[in-house]
C-alpha atoms as a PDB file:
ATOM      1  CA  UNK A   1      84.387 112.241 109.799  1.00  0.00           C
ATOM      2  CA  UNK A   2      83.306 108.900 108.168  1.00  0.00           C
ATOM      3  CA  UNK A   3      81.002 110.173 105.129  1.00  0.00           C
ATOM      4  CA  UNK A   4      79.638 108.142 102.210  1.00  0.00           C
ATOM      5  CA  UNK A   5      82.202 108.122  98.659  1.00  0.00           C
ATOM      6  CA  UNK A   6      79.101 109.765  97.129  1.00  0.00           C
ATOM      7  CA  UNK A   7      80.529 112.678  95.270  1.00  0.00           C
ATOM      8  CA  UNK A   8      77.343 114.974  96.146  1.00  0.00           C
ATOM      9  CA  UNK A   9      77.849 114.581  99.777  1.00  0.00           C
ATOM     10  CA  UNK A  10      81.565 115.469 100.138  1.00  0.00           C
ATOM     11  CA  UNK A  11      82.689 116.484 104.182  1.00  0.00           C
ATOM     12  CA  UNK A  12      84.912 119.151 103.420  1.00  0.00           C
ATOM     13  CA  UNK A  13      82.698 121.001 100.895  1.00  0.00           C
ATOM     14  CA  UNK A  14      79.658 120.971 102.709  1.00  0.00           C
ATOM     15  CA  UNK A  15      81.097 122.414 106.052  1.00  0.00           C
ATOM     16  CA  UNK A  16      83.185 124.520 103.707  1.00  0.00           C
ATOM     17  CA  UNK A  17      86.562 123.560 105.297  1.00  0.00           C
ATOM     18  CA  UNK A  18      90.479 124.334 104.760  1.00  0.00           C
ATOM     19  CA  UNK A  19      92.894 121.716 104.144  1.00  0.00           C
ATOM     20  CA  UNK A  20      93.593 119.566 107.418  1.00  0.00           C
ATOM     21  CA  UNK A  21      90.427 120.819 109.308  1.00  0.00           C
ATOM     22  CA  UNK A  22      88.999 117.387 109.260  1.00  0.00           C
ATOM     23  CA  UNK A  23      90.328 114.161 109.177  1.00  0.00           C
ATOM     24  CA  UNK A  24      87.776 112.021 106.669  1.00  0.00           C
ATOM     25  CA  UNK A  25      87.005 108.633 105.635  1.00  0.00           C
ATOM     26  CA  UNK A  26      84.914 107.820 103.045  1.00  0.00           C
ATOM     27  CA  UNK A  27      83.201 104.993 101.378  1.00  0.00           C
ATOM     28  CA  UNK A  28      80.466 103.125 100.458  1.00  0.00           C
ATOM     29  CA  UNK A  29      77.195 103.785 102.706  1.00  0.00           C
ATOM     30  CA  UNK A  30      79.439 105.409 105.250  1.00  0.00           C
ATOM     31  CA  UNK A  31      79.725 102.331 107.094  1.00  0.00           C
ATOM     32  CA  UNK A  32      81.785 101.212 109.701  1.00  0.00           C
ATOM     33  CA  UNK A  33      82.635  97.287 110.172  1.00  0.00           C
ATOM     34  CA  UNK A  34      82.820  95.864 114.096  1.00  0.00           C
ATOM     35  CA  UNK A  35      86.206  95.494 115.247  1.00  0.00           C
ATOM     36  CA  UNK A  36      88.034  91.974 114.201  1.00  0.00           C
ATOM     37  CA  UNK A  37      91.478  91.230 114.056  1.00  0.00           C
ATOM     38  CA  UNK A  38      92.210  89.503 111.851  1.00  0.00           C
ATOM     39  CA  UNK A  39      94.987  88.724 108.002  1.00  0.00           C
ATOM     40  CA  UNK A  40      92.450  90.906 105.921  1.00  0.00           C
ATOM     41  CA  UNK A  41      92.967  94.543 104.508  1.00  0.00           C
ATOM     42  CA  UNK A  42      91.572  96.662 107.182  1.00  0.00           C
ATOM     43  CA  UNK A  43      90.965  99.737 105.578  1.00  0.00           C
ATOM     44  CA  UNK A  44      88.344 101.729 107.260  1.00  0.00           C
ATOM     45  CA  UNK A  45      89.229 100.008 110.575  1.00  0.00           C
ATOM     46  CA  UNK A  46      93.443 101.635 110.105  1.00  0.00           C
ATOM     47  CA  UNK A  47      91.630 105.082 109.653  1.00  0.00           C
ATOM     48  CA  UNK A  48      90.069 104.626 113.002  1.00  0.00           C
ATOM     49  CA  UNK A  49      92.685 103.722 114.595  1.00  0.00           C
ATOM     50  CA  UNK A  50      95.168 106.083 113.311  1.00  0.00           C
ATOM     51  CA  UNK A  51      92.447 109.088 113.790  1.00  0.00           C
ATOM     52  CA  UNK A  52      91.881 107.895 117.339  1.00  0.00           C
ATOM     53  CA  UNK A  53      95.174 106.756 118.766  1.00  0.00           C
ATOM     54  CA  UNK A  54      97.549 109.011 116.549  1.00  0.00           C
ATOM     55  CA  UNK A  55      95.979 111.900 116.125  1.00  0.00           C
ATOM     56  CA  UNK A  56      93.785 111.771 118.916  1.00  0.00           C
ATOM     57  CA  UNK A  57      90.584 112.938 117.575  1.00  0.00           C
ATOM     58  CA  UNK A  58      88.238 114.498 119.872  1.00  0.00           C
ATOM     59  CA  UNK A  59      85.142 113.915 117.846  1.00  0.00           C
ATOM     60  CA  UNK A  60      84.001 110.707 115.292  1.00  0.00           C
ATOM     61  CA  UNK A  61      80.759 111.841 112.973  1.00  0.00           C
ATOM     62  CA  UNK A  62      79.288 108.928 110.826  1.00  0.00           C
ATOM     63  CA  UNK A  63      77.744 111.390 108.359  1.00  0.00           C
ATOM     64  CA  UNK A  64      74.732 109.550 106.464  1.00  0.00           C
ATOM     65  CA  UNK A  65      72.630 111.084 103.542  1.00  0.00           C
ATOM     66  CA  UNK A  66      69.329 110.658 101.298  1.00  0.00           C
ATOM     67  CA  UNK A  67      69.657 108.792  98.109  1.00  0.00           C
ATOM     68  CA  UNK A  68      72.311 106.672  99.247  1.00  0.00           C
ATOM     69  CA  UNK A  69      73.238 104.147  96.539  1.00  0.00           C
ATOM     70  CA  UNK A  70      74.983 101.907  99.004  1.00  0.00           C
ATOM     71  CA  UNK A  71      72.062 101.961 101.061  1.00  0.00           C
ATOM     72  CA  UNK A  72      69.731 101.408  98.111  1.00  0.00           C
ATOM     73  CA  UNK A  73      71.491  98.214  97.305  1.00  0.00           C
ATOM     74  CA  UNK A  74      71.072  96.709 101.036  1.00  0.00           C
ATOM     75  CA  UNK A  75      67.252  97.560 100.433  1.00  0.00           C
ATOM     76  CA  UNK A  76      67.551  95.467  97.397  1.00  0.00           C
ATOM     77  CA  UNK A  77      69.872  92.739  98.389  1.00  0.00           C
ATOM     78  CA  UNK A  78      68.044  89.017  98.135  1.00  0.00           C
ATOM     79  CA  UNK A  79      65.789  90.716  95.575  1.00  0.00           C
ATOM     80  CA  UNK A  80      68.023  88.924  92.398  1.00  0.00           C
ATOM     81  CA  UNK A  81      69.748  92.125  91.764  1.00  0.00           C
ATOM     82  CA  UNK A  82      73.702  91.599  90.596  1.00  0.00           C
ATOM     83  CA  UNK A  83      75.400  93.266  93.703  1.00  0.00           C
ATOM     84  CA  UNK A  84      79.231  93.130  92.397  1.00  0.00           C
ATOM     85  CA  UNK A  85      81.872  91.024  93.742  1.00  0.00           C
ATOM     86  CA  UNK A  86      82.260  93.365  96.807  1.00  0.00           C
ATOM     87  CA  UNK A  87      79.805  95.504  97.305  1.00  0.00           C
ATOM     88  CA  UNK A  88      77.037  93.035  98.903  1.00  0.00           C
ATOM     89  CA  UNK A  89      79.140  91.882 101.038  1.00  0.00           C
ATOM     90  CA  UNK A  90      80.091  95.690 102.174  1.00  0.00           C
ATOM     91  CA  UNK A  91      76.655  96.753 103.096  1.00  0.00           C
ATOM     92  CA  UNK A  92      75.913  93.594 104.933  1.00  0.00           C
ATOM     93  CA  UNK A  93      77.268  95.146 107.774  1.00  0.00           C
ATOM     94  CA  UNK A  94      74.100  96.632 107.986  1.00  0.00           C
ATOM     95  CA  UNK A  95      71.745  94.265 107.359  1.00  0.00           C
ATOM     96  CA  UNK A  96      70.070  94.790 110.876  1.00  0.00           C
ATOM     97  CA  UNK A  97      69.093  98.496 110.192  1.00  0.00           C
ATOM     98  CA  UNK A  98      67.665  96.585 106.993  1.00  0.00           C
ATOM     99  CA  UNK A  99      65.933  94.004 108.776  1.00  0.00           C
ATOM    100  CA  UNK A 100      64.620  96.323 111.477  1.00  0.00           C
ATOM    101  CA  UNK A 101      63.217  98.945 108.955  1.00  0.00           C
ATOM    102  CA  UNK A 102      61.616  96.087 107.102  1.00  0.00           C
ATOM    103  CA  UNK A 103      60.230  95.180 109.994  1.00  0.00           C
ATOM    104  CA  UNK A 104      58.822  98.188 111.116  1.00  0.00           C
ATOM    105  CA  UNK A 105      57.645  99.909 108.268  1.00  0.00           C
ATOM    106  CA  UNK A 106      56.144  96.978 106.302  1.00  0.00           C
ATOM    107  CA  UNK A 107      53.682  98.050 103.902  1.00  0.00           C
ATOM    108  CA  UNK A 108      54.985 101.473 103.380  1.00  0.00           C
ATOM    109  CA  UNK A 109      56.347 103.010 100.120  1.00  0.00           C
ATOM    110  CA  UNK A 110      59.891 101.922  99.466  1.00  0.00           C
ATOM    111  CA  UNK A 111      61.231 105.269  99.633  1.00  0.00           C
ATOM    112  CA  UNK A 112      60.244 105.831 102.748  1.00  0.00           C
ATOM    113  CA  UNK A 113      62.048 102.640 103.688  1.00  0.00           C
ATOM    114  CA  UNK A 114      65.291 103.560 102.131  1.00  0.00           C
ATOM    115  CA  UNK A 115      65.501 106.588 103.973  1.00  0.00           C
ATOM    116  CA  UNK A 116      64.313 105.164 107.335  1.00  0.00           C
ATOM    117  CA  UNK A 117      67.258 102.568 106.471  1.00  0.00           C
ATOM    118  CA  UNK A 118      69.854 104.751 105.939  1.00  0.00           C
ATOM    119  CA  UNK A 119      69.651 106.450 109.445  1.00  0.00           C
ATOM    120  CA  UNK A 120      69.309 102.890 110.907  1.00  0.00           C
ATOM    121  CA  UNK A 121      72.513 102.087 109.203  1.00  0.00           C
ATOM    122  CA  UNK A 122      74.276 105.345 110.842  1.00  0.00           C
ATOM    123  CA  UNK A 123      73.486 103.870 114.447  1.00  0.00           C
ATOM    124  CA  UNK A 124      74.482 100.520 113.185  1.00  0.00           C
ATOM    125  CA  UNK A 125      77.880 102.401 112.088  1.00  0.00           C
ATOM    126  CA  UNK A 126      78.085 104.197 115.798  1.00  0.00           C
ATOM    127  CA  UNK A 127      77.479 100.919 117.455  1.00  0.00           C
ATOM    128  CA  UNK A 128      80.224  99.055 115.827  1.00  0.00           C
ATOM    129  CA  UNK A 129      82.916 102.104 116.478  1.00  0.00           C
ATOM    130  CA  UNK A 130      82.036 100.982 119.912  1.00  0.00           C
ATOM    131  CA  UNK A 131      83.288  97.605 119.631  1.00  0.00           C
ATOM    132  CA  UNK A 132      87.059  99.074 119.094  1.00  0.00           C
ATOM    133  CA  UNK A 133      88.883  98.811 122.221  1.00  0.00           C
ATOM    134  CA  UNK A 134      90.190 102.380 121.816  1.00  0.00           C
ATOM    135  CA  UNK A 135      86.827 103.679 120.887  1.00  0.00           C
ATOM    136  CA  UNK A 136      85.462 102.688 124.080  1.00  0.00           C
ATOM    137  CA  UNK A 137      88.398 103.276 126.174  1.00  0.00           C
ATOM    138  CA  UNK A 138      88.305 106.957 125.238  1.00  0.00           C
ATOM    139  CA  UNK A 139      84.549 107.544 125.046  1.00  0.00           C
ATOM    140  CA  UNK A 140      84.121 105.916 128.531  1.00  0.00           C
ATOM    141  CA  UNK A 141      86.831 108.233 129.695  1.00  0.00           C
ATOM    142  CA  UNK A 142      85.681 111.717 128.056  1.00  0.00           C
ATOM    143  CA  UNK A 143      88.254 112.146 125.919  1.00  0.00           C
ATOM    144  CA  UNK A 144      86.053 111.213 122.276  1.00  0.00           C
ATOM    145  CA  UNK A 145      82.581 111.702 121.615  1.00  0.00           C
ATOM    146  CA  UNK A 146      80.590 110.006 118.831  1.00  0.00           C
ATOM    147  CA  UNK A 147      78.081 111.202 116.728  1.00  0.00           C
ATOM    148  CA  UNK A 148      75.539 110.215 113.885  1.00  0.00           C
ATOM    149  CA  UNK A 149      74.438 113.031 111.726  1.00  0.00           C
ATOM    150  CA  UNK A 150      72.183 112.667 108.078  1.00  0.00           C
ATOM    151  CA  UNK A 151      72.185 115.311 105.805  1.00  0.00           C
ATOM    152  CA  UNK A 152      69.021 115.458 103.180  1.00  0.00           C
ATOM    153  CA  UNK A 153      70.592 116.362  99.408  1.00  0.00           C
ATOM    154  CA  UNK A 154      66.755 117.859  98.291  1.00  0.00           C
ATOM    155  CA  UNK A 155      66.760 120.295 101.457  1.00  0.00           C
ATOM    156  CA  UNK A 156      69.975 120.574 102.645  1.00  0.00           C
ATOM    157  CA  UNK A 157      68.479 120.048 106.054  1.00  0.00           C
ATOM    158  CA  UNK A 158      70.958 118.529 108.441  1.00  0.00           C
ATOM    159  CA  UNK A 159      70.298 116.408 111.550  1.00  0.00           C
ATOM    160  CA  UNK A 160      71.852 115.035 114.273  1.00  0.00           C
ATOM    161  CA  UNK A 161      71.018 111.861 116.298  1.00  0.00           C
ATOM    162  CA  UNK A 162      70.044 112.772 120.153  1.00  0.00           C
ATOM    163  CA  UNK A 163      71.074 109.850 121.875  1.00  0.00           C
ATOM    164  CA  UNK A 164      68.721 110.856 124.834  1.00  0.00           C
ATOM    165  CA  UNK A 165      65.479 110.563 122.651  1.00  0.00           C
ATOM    166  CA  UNK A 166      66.509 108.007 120.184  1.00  0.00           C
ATOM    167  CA  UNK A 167      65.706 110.656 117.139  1.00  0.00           C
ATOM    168  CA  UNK A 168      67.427 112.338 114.552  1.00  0.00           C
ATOM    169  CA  UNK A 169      67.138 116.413 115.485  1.00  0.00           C
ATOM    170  CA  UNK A 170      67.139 119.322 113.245  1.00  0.00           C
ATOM    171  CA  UNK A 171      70.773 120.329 113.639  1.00  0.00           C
ATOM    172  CA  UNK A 172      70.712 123.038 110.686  1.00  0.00           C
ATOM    173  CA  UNK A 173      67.667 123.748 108.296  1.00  0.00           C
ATOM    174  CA  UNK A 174      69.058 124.501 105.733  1.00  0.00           C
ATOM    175  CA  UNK A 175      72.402 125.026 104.370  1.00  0.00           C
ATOM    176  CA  UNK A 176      73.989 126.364 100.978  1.00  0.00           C
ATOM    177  CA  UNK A 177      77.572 125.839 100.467  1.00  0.00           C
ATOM    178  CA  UNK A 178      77.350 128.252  97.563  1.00  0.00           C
ATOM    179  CA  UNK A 179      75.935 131.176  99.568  1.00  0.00           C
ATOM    180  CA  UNK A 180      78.261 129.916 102.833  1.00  0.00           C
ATOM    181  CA  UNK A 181      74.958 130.726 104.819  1.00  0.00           C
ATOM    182  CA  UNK A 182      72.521 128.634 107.177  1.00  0.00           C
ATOM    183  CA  UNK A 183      69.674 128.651 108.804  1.00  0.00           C
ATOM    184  CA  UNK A 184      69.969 127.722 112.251  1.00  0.00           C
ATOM    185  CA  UNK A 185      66.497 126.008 113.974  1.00  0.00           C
ATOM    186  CA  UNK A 186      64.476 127.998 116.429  1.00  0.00           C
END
């Protein structure tokens, strides 16, 4: 699972799991760089690779949310803001979910285009995983699946992406971690 750092969005509490069910990386915006070799730290790129080719993963989720911050400060990059050292750079990797949303949706409130952006920047993330060799190796031959899902913090309401329509379906309505209960869509 590759989930935001975003304390209110953490993997293994909101699918309520024991130790070593899932396999998680996390960090700003939930993003996943293209593949590049290259002398740099490869941080999230080592966590794919060792999830993949070590432990043979049959699954990758790039699990987005609402009110991302990282997300918020792609929406606001250009605009003057101060955006750190490193963290500009970071979300740049999704500057064409940015630049596509912009796009698309110009005129509308800006809320509306943060959250627009930040399940443009979950296919952004899917399309990259399929620039690793290994990634594509293994998808093309059944043996991994990839998947985009965005969870909203206000309902709880969590979605998939259905590569077959190009939308983001209702996966569950609703779901509590508290009461361990969910509501499954009809």
């Amino acid at each position: 699972m590759i989930g935001c750092c975003d304390s209110r969005v953490d993997p293994a509490v909101l699918f309520d799991c024991d130790l070593g069910d899932l396999f998680i990386l996390r960090n700003i915006a939930n993003l996943v760089p293209p593949y590049h070799k290259s002398d740099d730290y490869h941080g999230v790129s080592s966590s794919i690779e060792y999830a993949v080719c070590h432990l043979e993963v049959t699954d990758i989720i790039v699990l987005g949310h609402s009110n991302c911050g990282g997300i918020g400060a792609l929406m606001d990059s250009g605009k003057g803001k101060d955006e750190g050292e490193f963290i500009g750079k970071w979300v740049s990797i999704a500057n064409d979910a940015r630049d596509k949303v912009l796009q698309e949706m110009q005129g509308e409130e800006s809320e509306a285009q943060a959250r627009a952006c930040e399940k443009e920047a979950i296919l952004v993330s899917l399309k990259n995983l399929m620039t690793f060799p290994w990634v594509k190796e293994r998808v093309a031959n059944g043996q991994l699946s990839v998947h985009g899902w965005y969870y909203n913090m206000g309902s709880g309401q969590l979605k998939h992406y259905n590569q077959l329509t190009g939308e983001f379906d209702v996966l569950v309505k609703r779901y509590s971690p508290d009461s361990k209960t969910t509501e499954a869509p009809q």
